[in-house]
Protein backbone atom coordinates (compact mmCIF):
# COMPACT_ATOMS: atom_id res chain seq x y z
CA UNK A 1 44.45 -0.51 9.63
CA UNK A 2 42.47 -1.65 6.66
CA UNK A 3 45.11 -1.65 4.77
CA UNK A 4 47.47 -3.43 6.81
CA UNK A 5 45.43 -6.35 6.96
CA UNK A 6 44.74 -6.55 3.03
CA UNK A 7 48.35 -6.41 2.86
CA UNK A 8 48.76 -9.41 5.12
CA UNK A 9 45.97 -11.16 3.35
CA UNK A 10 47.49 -10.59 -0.16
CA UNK A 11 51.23 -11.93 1.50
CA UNK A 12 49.15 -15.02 2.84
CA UNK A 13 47.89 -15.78 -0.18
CA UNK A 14 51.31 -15.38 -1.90
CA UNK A 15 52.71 -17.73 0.50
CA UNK A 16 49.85 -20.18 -0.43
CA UNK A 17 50.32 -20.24 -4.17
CA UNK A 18 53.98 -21.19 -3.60
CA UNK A 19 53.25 -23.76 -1.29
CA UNK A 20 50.52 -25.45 -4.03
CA UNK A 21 52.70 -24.35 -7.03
CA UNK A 22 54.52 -28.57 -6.61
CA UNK A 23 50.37 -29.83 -7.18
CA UNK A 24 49.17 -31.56 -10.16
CA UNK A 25 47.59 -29.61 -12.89
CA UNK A 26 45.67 -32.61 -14.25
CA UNK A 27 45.27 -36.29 -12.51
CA UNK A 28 46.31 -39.10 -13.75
CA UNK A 29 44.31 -42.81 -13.39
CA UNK A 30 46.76 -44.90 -11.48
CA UNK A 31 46.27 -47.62 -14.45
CA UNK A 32 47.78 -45.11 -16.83
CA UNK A 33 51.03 -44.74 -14.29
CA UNK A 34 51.04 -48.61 -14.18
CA UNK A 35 51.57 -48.95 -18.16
CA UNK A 36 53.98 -45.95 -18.14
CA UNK A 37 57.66 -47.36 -17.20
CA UNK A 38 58.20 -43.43 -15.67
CA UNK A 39 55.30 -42.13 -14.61
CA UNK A 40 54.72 -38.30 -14.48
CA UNK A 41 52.54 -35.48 -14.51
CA UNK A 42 52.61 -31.55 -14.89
CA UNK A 43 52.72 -29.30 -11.92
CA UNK A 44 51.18 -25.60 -11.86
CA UNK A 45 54.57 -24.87 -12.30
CA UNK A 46 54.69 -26.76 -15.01
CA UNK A 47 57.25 -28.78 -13.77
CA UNK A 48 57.27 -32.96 -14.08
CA UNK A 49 56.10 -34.83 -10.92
CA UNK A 50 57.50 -37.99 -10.96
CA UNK A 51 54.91 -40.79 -9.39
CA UNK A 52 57.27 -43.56 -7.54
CA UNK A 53 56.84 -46.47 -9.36
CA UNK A 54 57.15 -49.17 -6.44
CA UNK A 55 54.49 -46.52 -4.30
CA UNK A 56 52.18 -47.47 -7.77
CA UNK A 57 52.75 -50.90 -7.57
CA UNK A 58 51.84 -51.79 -3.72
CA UNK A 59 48.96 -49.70 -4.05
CA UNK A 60 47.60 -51.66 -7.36
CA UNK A 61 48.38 -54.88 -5.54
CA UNK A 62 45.99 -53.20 -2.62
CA UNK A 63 43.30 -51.89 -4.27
CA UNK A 64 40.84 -53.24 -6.90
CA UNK A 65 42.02 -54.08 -9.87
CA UNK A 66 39.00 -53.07 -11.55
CA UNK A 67 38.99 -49.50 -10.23
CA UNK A 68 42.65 -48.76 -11.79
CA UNK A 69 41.34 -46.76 -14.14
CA UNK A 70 38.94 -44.91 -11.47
CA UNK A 71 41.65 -43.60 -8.54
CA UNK A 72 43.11 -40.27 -10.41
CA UNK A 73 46.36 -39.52 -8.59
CA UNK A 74 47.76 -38.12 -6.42
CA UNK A 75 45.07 -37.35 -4.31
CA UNK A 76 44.79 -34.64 -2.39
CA UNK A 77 44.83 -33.99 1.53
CA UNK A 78 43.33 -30.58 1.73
CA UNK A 79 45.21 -28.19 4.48
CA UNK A 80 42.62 -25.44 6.22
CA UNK A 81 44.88 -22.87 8.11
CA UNK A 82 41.68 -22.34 10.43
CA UNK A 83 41.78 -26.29 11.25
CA UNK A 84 45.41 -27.11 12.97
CA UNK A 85 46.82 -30.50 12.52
CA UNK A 86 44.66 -31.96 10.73
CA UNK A 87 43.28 -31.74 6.81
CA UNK A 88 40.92 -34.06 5.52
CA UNK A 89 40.03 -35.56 2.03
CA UNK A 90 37.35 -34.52 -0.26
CA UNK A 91 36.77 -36.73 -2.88
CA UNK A 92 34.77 -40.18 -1.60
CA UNK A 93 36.61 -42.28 -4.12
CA UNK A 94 39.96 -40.66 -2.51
CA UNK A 95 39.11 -41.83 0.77
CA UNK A 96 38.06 -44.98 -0.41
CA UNK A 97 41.36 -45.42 -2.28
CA UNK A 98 42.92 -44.21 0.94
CA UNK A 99 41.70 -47.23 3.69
CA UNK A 100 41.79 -49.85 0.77
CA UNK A 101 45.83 -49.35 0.70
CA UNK A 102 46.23 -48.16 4.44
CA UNK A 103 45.54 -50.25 7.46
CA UNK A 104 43.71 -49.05 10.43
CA UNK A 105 41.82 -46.39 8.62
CA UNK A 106 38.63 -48.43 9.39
CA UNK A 107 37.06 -45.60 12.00
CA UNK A 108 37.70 -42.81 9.85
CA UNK A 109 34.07 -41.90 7.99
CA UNK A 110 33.79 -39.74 4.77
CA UNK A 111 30.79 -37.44 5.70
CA UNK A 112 29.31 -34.31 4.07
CA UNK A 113 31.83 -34.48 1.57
CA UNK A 114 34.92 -35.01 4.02
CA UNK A 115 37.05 -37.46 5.57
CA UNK A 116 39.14 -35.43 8.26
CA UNK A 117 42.49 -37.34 9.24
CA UNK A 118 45.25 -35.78 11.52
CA UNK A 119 48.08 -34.33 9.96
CA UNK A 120 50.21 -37.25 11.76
CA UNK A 121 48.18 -39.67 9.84
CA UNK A 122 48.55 -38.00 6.46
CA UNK A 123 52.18 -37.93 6.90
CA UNK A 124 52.81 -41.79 7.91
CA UNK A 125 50.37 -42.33 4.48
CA UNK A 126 52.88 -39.85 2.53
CA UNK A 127 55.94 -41.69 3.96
CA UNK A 128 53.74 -45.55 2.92
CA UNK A 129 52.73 -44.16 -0.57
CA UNK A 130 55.41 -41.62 -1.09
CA UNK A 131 54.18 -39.14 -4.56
CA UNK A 132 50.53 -40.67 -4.37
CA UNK A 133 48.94 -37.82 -2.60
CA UNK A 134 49.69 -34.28 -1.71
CA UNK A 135 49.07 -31.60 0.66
CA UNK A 136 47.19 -28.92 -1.03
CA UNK A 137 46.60 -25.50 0.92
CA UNK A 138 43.68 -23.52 1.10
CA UNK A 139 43.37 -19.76 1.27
């Protein structure tokens, strides 16, 4: 039986790197993307990913000018296969970034090092903002 389940585990984890292979190798600051007339940055798979421009834009017009160069995007919603439906955000400045340029976020508290959203909510902020944050999946 042992090794059935390390053979599940290793096709799990398979199944995880090609889910996070479309996730930015290296963040960009979302006053760089501003300045850039097509923003983009390198995947894992070393592929372009292609920020939307008018996603940039609102956001800037939401959020600080000062802190431009601060926000490194996209940020990340992390996905915990033990935790269903939801996945949460890591990274205080993220979440910061996150109820700046989204209304209604006001209840949701960044503690221990998390801010845990519902899936649902993540998705309406990835439809909003489309290309400023991901989904990345852990193991």
């Amino acid at each position: 039986m042992r090794r059935a389940g390390e053979a599940f585990e290793k096709m799990v984890g398979k199944e995880i790197q090609l889910l996070n292979r479309n996730a930015v190798l290296h963040k960009r600051s979302l006053k760089d993307l501003l300045a850039e007339k097509g923003p983009v940055a390198i995947t894992k798979d070393k592929d372009g990913y292609v920020f939307d421009k008018q996603a940039l834009k609102k956001a800037a017009e939401k959020y600080p000018e000062h802190k431009h160069g601060d926000i490194m995007l996209p940020a990340y919603f992390y996905v915990d296969p033990e935790v269903p439906n939801q996945c949460y955000i890591r990274d205080e400045l993220d979440a910061g970034f996150l109820k700046k340029i989204v209304e209604g976020l006001e209840g949701y508290k960044f503690k221990k090092g998390t801010m845990w959203l519902s899936k649902a909510v993540a998705n309406k902020v990835m439809r909003e903002y489309p290309t400023l944050f991901q989904y990345f999946y852990l193991p």
